[in-house]
C-alpha atoms as a PDB file:
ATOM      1  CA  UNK A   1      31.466 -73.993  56.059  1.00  0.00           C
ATOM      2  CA  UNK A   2      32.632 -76.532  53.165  1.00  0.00           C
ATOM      3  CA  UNK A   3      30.422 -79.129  52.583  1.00  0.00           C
ATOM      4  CA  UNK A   4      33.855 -81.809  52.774  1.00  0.00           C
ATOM      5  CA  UNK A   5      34.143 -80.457  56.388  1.00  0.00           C
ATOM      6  CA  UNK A   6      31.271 -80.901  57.237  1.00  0.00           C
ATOM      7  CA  UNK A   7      30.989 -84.345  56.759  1.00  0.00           C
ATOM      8  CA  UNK A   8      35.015 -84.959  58.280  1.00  0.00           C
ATOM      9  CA  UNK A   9      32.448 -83.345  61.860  1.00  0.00           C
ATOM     10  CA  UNK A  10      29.470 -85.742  60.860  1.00  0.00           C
ATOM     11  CA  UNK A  11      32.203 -89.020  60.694  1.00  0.00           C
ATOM     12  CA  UNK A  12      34.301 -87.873  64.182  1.00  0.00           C
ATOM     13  CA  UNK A  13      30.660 -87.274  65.819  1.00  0.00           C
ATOM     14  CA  UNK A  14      29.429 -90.768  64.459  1.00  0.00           C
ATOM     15  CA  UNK A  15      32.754 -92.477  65.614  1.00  0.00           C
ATOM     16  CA  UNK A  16      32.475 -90.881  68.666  1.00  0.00           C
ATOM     17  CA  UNK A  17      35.283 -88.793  68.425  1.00  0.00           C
ATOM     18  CA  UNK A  18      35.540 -85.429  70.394  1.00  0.00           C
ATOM     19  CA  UNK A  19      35.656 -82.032  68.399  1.00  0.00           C
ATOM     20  CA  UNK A  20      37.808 -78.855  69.693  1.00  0.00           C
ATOM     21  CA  UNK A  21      35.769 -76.445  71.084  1.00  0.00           C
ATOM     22  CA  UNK A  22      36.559 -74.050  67.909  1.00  0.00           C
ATOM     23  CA  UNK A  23      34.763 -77.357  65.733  1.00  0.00           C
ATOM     24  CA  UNK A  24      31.961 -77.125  67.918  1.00  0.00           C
ATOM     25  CA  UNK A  25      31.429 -73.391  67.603  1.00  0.00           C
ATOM     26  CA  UNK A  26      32.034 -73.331  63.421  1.00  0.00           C
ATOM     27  CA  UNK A  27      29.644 -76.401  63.657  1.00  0.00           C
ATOM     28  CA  UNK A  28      27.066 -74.129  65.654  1.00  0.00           C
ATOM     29  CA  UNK A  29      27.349 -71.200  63.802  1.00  0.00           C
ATOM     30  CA  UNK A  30      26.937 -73.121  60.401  1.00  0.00           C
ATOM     31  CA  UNK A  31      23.470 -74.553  61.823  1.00  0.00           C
ATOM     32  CA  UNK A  32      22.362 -71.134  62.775  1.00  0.00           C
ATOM     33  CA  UNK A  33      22.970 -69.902  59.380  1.00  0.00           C
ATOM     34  CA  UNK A  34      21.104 -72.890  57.559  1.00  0.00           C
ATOM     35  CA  UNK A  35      18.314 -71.501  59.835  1.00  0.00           C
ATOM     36  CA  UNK A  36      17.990 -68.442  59.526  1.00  0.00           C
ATOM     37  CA  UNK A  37      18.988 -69.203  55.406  1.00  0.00           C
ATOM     38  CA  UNK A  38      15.526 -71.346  55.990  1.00  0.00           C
ATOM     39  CA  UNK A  39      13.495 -68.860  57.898  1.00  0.00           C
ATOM     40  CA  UNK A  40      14.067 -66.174  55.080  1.00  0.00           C
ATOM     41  CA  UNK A  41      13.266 -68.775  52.300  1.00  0.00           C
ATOM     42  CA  UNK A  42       9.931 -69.293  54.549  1.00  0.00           C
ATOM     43  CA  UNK A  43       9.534 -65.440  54.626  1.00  0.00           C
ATOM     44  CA  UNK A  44      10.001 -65.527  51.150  1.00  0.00           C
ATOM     45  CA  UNK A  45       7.406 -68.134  50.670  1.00  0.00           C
ATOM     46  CA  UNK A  46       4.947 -66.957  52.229  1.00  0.00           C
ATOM     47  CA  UNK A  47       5.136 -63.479  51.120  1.00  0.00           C
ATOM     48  CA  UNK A  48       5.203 -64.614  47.057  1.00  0.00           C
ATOM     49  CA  UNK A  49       1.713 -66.961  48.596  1.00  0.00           C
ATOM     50  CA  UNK A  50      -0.271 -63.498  49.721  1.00  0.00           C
ATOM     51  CA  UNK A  51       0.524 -62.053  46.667  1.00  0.00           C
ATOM     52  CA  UNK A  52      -0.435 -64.919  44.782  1.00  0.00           C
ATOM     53  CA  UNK A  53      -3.390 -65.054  46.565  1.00  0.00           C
ATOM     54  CA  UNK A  54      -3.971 -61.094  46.092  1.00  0.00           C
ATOM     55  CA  UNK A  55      -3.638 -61.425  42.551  1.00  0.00           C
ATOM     56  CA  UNK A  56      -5.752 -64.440  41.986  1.00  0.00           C
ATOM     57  CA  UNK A  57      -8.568 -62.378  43.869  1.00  0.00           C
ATOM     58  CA  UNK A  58      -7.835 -59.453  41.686  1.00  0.00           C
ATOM     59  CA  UNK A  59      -7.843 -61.457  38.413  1.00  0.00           C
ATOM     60  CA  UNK A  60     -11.215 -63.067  39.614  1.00  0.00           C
ATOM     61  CA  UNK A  61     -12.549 -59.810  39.237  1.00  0.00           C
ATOM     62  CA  UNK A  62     -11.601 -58.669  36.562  1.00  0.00           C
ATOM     63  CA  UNK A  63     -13.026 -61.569  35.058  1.00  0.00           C
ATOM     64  CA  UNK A  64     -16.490 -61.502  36.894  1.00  0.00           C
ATOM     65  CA  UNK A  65     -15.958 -57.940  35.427  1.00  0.00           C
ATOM     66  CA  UNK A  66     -15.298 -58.730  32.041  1.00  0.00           C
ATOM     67  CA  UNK A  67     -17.952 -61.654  31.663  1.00  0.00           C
ATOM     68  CA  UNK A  68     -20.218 -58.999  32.763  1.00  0.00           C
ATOM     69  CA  UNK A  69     -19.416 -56.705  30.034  1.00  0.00           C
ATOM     70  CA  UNK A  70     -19.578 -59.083  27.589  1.00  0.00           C
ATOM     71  CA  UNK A  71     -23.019 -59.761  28.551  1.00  0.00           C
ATOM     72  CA  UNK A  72     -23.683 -56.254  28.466  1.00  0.00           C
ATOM     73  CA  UNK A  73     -22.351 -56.052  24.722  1.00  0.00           C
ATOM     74  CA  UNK A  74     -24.182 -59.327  23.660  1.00  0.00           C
ATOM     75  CA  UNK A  75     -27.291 -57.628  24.761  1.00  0.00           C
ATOM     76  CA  UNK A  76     -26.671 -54.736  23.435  1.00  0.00           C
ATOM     77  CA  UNK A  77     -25.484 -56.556  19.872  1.00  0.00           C
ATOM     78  CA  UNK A  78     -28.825 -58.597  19.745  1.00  0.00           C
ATOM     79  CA  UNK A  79     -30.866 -55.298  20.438  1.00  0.00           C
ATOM     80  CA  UNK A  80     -29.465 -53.341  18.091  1.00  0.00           C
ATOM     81  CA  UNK A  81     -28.095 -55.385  15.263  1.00  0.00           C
ATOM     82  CA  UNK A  82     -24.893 -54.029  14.602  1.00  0.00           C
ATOM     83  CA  UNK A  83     -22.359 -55.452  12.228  1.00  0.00           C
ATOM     84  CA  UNK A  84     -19.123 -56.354  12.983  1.00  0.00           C
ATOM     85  CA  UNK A  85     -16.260 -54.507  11.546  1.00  0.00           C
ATOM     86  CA  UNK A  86     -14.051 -56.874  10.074  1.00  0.00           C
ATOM     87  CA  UNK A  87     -11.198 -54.542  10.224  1.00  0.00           C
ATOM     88  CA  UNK A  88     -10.813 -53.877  14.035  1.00  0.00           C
ATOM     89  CA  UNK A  89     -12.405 -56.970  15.228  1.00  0.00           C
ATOM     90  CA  UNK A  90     -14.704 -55.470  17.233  1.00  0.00           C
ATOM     91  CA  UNK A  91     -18.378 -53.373  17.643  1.00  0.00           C
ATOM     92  CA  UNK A  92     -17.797 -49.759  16.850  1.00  0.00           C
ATOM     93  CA  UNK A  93     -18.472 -46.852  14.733  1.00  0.00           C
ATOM     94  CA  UNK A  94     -16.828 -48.258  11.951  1.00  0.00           C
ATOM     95  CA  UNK A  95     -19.358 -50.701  11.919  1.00  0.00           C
ATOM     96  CA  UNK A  96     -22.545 -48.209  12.619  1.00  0.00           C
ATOM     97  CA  UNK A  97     -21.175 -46.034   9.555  1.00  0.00           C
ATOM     98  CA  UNK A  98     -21.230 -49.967   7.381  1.00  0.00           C
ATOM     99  CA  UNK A  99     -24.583 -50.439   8.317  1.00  0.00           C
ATOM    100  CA  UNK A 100     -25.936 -47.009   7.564  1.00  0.00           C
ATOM    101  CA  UNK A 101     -24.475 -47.475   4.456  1.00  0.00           C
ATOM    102  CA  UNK A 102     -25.407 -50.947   3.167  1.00  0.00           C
ATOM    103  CA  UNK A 103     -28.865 -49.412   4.107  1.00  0.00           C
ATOM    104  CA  UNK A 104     -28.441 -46.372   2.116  1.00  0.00           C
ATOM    105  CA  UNK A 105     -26.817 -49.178  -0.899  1.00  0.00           C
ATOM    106  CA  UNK A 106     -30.189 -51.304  -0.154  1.00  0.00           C
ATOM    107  CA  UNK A 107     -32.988 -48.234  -0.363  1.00  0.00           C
ATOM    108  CA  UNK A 108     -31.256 -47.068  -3.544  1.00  0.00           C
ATOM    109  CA  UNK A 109     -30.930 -43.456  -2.533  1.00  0.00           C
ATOM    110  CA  UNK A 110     -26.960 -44.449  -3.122  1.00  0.00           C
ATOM    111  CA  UNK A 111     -25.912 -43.837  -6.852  1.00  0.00           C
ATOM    112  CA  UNK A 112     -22.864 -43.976  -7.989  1.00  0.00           C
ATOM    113  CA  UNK A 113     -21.101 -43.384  -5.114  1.00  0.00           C
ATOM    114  CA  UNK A 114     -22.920 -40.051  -4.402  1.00  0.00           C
ATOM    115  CA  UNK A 115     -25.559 -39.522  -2.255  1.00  0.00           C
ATOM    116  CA  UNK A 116     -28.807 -37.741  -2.675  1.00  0.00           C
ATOM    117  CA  UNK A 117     -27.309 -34.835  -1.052  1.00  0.00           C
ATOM    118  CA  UNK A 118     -26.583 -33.787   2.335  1.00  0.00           C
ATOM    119  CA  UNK A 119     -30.751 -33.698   3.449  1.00  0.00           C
ATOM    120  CA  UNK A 120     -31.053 -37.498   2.246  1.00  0.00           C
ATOM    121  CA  UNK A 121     -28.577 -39.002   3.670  1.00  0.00           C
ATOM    122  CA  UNK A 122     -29.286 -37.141   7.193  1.00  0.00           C
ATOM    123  CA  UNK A 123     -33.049 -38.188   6.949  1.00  0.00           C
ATOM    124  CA  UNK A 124     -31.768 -41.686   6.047  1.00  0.00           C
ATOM    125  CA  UNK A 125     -29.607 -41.574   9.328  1.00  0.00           C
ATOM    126  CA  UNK A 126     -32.365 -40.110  11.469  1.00  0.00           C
ATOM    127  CA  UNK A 127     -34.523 -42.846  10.207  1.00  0.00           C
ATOM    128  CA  UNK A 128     -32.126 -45.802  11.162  1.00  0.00           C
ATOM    129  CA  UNK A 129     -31.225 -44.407  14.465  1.00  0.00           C
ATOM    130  CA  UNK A 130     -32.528 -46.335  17.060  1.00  0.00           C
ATOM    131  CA  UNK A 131     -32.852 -43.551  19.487  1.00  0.00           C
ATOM    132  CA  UNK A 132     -35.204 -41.903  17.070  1.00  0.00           C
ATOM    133  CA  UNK A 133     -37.684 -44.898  15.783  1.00  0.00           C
ATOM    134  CA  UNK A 134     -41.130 -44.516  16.650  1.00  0.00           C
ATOM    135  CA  UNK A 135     -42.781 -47.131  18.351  1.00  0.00           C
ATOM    136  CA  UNK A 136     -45.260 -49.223  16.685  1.00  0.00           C
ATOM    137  CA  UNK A 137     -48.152 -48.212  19.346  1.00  0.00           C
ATOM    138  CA  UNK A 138     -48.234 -44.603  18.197  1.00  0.00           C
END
């Protein structure tokens, strides 16, 4: 129903003026569809709030999740020492082979760009792994 009918109802109802029955029944069916127009906007509501709530929970988390990791790589970063690569950011292998080989720079066994051969720079690596240190009690 058009909103300038609607109010030519609301003035005949407010002066008291009767409506045809076929007034009456647009009138009714007009209300019935602003309800159920409301009921589905509720729906709506409601259904966009679980999800909300759903993925709020879910992004919690992942970021419980995450802060844990980070912890995890912190710890892991103090106990080994690893430099950063500057190129991706991040701790990887790119920054393992950088460290092996400002050590190999810092012993001198690195000379003009060649290495003492394939045995000294695998000692060299076997020496820096941390997997294969001895410990300081044996």
């Amino acid at each position: 129903m058009k909103t300038e009918r609607l109010e030519e109802l609301q003035q005949s109802i407010n002066a008291l003026r009767s409506i045809d029955p076929e007034e009456g029944a647009a009138l009714i069916g007009e209300i019935w569809r602003l309800r159920t127009a409301q009921t589905g906007k509720e729906l709506e509501i409601s259904y966009l709030k679980a999800g909300h709530d759903r993925l709020k929970a879910e992004l919690d988390r992942m970021s419980e999740a995450n802060r844990l990791l980070q912890a995890e790589n912190d710890q892991l970063k103090s106990t080994h020492g690893l430099p950063t690569c500057d190129l991706e950011n991040r701790w990887s292998n790119c920054a393992v082979r950088m460290r092996k080989r400002r050590e190999l720079d810092n012993n001198a066994k690195h000379v003009n760009g060649n290495c003492n051969g394939r045995r000294g720079l695998a000692n060299s690596l076997f020496k820096t792994s941390t997997t294969h240190k001895t410990h300081p009690s044996r």
